[in-house]
N, C-alpha and C. Protein backbone atom coordinates (compact mmCIF):
# COMPACT_ATOMS: atom_id res chain seq x y z
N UNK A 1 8.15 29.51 -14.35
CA UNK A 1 7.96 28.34 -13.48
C UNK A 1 7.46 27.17 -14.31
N UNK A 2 7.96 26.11 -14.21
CA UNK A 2 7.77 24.70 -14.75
C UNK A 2 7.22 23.68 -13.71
N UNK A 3 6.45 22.76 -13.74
CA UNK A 3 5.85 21.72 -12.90
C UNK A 3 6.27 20.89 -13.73
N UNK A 4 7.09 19.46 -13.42
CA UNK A 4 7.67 18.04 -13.81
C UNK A 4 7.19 17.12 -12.78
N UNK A 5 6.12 16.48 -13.98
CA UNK A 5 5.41 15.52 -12.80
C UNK A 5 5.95 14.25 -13.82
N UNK A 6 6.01 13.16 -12.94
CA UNK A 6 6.51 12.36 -13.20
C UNK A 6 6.12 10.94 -11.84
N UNK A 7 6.52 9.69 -12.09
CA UNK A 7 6.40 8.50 -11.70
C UNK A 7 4.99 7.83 -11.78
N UNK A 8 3.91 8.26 -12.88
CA UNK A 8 3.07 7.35 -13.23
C UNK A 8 3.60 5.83 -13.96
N UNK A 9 2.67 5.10 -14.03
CA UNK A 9 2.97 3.59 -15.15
C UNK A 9 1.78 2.89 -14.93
N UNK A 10 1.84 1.52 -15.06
CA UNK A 10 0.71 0.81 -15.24
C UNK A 10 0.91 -0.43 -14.17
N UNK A 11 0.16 -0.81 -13.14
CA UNK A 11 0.14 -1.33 -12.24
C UNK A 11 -1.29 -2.26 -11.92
N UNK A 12 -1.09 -3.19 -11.55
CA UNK A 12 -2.16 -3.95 -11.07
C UNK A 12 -3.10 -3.74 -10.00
N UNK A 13 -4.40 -3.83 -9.54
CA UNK A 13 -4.97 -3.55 -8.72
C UNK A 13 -4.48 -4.16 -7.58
N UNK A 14 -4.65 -3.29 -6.81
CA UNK A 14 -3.42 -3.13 -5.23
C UNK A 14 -2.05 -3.02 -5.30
N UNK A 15 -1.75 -2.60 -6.04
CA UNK A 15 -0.95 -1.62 -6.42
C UNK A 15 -0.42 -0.44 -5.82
N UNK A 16 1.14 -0.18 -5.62
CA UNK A 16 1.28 1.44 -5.27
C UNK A 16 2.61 1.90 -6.56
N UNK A 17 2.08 3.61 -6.78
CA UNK A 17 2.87 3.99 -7.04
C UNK A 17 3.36 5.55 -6.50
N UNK A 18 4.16 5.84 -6.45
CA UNK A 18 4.60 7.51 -6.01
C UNK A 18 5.03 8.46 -7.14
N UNK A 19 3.98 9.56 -7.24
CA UNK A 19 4.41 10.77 -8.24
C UNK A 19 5.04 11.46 -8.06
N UNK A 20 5.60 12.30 -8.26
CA UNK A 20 6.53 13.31 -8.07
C UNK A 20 6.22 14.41 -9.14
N UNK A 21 6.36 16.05 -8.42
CA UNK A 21 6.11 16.98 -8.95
C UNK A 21 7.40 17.94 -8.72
N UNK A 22 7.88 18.25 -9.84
CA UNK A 22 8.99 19.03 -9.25
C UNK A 22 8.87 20.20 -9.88
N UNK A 23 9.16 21.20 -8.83
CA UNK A 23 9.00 22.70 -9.20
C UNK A 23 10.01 23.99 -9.67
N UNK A 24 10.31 23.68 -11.21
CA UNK A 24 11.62 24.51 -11.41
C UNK A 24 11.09 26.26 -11.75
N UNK A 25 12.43 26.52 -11.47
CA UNK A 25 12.03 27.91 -11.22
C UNK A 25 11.14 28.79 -10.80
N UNK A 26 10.94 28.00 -9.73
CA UNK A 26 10.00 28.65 -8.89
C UNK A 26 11.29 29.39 -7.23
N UNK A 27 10.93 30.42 -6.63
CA UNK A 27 11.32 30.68 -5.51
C UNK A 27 11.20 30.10 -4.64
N UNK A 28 12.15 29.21 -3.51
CA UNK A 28 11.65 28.63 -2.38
C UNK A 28 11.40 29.02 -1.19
N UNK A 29 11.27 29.73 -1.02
CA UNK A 29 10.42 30.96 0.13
C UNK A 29 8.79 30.78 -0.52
N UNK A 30 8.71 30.98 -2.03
CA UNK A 30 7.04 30.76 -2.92
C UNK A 30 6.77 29.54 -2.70
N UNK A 31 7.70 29.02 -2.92
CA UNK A 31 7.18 27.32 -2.73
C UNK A 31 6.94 26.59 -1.72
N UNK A 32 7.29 27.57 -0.50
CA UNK A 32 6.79 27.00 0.71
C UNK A 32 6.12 27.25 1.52
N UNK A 33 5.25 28.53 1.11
CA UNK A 33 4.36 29.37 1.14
C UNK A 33 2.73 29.20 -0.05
N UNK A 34 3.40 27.70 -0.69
CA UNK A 34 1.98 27.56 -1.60
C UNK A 34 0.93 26.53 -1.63
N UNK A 35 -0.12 26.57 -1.80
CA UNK A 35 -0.99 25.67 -1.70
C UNK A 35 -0.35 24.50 -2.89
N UNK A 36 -0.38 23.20 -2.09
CA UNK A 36 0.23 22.42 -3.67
C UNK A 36 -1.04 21.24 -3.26
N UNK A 37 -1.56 20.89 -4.72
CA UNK A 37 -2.65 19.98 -5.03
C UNK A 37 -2.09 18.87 -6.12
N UNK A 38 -2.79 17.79 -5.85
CA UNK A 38 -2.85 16.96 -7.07
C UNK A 38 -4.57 16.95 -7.75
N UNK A 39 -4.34 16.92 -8.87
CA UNK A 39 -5.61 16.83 -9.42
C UNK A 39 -5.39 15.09 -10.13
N UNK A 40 -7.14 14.64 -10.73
CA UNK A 40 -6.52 13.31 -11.90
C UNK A 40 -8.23 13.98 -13.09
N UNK A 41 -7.71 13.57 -14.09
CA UNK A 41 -9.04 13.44 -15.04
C UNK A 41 -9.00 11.71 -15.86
N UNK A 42 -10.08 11.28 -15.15
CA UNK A 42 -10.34 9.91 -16.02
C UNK A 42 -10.85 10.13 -17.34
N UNK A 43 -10.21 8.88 -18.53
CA UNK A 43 -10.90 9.61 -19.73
C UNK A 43 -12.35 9.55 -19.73
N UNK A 44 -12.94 10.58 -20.50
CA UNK A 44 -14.09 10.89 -20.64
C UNK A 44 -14.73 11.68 -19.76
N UNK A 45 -13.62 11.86 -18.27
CA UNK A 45 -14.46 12.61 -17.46
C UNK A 45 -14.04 13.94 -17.20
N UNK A 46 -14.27 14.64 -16.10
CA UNK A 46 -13.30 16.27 -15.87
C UNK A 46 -12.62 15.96 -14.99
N UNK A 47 -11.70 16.71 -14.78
CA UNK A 47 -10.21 16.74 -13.79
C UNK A 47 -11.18 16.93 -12.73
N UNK A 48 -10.86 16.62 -11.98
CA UNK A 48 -11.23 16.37 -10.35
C UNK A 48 -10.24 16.53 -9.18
N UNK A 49 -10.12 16.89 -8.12
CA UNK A 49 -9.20 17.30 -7.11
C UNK A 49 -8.98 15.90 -6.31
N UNK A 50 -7.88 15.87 -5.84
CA UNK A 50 -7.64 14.24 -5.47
C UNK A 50 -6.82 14.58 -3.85
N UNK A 51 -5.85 15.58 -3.97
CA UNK A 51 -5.28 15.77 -3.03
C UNK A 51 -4.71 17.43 -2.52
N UNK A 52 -4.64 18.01 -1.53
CA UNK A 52 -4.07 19.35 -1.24
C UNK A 52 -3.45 19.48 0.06
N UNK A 53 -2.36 20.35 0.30
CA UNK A 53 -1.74 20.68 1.38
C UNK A 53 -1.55 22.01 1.24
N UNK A 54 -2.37 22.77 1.98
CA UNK A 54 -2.68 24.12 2.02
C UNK A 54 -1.41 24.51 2.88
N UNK A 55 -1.37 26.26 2.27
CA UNK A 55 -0.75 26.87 3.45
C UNK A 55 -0.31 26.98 4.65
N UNK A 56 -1.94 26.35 4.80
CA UNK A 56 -1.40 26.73 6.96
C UNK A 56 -0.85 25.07 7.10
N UNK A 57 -0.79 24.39 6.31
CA UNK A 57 -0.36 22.84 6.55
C UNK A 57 -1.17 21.79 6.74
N UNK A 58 -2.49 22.20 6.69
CA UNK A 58 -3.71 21.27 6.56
C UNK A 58 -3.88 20.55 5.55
N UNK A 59 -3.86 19.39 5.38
CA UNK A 59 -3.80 18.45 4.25
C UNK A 59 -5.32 17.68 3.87
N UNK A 60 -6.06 17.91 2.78
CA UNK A 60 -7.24 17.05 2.44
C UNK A 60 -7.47 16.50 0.97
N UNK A 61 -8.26 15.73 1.24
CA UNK A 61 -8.47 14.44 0.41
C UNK A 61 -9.56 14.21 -0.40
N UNK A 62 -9.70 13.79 -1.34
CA UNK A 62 -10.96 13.49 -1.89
C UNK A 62 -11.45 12.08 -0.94
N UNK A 63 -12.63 11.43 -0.90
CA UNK A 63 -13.23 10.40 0.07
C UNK A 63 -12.85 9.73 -0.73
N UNK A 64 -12.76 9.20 -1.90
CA UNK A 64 -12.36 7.80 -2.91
C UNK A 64 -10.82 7.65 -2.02
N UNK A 65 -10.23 8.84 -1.57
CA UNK A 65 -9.04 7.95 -1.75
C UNK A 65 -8.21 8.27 -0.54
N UNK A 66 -9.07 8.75 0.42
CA UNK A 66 -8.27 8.67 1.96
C UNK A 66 -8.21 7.49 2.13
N UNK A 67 -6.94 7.39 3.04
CA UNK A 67 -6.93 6.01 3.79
C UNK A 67 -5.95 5.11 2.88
N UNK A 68 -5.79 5.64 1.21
CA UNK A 68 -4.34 5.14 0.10
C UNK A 68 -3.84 6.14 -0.17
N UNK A 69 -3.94 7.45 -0.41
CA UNK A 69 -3.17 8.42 -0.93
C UNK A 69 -2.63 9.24 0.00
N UNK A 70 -1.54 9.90 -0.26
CA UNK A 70 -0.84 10.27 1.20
C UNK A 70 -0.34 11.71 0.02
N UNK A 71 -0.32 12.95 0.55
CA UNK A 71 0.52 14.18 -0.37
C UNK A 71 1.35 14.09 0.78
N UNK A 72 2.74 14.69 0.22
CA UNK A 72 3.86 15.29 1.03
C UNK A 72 4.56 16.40 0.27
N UNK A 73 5.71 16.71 0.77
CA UNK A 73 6.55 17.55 -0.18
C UNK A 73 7.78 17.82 0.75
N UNK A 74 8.88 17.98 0.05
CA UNK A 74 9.91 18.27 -0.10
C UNK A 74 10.31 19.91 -0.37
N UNK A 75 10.71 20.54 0.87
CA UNK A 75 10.68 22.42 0.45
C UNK A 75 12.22 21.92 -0.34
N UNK A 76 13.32 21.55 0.59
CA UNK A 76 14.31 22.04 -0.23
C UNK A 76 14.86 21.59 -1.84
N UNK A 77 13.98 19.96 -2.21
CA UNK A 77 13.95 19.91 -3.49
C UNK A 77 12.60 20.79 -4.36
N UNK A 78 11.90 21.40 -3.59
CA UNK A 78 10.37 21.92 -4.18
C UNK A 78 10.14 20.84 -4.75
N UNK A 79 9.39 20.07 -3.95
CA UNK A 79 8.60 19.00 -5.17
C UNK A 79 7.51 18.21 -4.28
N UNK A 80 6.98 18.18 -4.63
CA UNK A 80 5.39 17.77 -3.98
C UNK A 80 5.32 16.39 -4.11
N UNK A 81 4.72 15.40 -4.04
CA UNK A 81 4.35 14.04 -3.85
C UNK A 81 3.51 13.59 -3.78
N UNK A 82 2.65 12.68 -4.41
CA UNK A 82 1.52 11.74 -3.98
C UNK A 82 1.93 10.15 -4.11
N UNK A 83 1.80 9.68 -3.11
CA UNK A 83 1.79 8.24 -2.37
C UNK A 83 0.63 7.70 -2.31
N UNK A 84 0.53 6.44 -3.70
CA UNK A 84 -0.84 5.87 -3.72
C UNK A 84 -0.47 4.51 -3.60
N UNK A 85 -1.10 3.93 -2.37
CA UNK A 85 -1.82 2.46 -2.32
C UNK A 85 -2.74 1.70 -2.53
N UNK A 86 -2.75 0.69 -2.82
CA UNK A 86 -4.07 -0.21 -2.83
C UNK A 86 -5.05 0.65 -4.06
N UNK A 87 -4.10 0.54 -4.79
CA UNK A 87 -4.98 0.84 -6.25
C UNK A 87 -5.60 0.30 -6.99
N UNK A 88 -6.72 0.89 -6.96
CA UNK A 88 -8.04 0.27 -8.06
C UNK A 88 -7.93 0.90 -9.57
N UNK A 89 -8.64 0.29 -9.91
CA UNK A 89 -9.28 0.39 -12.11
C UNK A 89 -10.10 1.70 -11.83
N UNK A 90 -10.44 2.26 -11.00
CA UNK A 90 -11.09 3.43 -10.72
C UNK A 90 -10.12 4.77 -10.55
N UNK A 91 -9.16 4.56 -10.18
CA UNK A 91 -7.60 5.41 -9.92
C UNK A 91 -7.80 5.83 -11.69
N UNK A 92 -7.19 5.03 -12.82
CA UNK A 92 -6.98 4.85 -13.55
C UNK A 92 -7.27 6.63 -14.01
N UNK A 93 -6.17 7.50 -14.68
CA UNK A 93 -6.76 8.69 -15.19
C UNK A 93 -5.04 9.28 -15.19
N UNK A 94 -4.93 10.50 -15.86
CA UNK A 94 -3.72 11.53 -16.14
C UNK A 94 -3.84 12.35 -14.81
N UNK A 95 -2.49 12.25 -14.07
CA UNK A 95 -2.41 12.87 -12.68
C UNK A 95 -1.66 14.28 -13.00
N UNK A 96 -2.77 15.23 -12.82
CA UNK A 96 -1.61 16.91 -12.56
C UNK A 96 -1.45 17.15 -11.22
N UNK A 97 -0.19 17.97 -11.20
CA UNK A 97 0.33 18.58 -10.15
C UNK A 97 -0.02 20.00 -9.89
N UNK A 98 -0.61 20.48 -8.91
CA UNK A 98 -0.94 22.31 -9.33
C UNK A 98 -0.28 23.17 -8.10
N UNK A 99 0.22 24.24 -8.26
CA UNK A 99 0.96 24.90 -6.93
C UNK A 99 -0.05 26.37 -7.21
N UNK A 100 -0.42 26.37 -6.67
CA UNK A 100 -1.59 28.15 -6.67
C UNK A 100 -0.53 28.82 -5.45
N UNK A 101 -0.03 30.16 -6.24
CA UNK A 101 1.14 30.98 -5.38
C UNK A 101 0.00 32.05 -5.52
N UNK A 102 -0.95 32.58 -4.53
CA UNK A 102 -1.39 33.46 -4.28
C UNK A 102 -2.48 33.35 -5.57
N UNK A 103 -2.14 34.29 -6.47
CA UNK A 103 -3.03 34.81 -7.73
C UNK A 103 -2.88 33.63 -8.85
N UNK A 104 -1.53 33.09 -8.55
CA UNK A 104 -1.33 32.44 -9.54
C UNK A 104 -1.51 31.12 -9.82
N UNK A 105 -1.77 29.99 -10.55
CA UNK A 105 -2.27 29.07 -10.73
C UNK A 105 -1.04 27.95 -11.86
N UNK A 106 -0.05 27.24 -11.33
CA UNK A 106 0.68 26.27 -12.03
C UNK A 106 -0.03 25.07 -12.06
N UNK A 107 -0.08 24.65 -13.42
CA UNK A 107 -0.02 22.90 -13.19
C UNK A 107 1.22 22.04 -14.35
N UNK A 108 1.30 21.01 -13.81
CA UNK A 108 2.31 20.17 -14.42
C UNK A 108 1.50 19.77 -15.37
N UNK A 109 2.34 18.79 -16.31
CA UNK A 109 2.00 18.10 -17.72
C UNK A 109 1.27 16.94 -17.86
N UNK A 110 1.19 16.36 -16.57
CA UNK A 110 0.43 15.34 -16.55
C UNK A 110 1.55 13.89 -16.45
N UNK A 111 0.52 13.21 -15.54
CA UNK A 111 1.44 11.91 -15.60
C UNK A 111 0.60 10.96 -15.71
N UNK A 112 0.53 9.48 -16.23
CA UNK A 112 -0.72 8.71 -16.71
C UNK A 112 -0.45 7.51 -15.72
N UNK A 113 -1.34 7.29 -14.86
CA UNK A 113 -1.85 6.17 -14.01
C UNK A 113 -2.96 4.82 -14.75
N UNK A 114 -2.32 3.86 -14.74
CA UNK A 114 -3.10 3.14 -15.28
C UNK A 114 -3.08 1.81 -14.33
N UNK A 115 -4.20 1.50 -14.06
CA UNK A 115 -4.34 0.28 -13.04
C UNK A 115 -5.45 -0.79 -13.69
N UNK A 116 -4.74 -2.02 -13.84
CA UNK A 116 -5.30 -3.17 -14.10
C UNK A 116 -6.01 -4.00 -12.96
N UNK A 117 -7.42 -4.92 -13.30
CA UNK A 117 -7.80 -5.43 -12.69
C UNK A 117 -7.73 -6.85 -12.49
């Protein structure tokens, strides 16, 4: 299984951009059955949890960023999503994608968000 995250860049404050996580070789029966998260780590700091859409379909947020970030996903392309608005210099950090299939724990390669003020 591979995670391809992709659609970071560099954007001005208030700002949107949309990531995309795409999930190859993974099973789609697994993939729609999995917890899928976005994480971000600002430099200097630790990866931090930003976004999740659990199993039963319950979706939550870190507080920085309800109310701009939106997760979705796509079963029949497997690919997960984060939808960010109204972006701040605080956003600013390398966005992973993570799919936890039961025991198991994927994350993508990272995609780099950079927001100017």
């Amino acid at each position: 299984v591979q995670l391809q995250a992709s659609g970071g860049g560099s954007v001005q404050a208030g700002g949107s951009l949309k990531l995309s996580c795409k999930a190859s070789g993974m099973i789609w029966s697994v993939f729609t059955a999995s917890r899928l998260g976005w994480y971000r780590q600002a430099p200097g700091k630790q990866r931090e949890f930003v976004a999740e859409l659990t199993t039963s379909g319950t979706i939550n947020y870190q507080t920085s960023v309800k109310g701009r970030f939106t997760i979705s996903k796509d079963n029949s392309r497997k690919t997960v999503y984060l939808t960010m608005n109204s972006l701040e210099p605080e956003d600013t950090a390398v966005y992973y994608c993570n799919i936890e299939d039961g025991s198991r724990h994927y994350w993508g390669q990272g995609t780099v968000v950079t927001v100017s003020s």
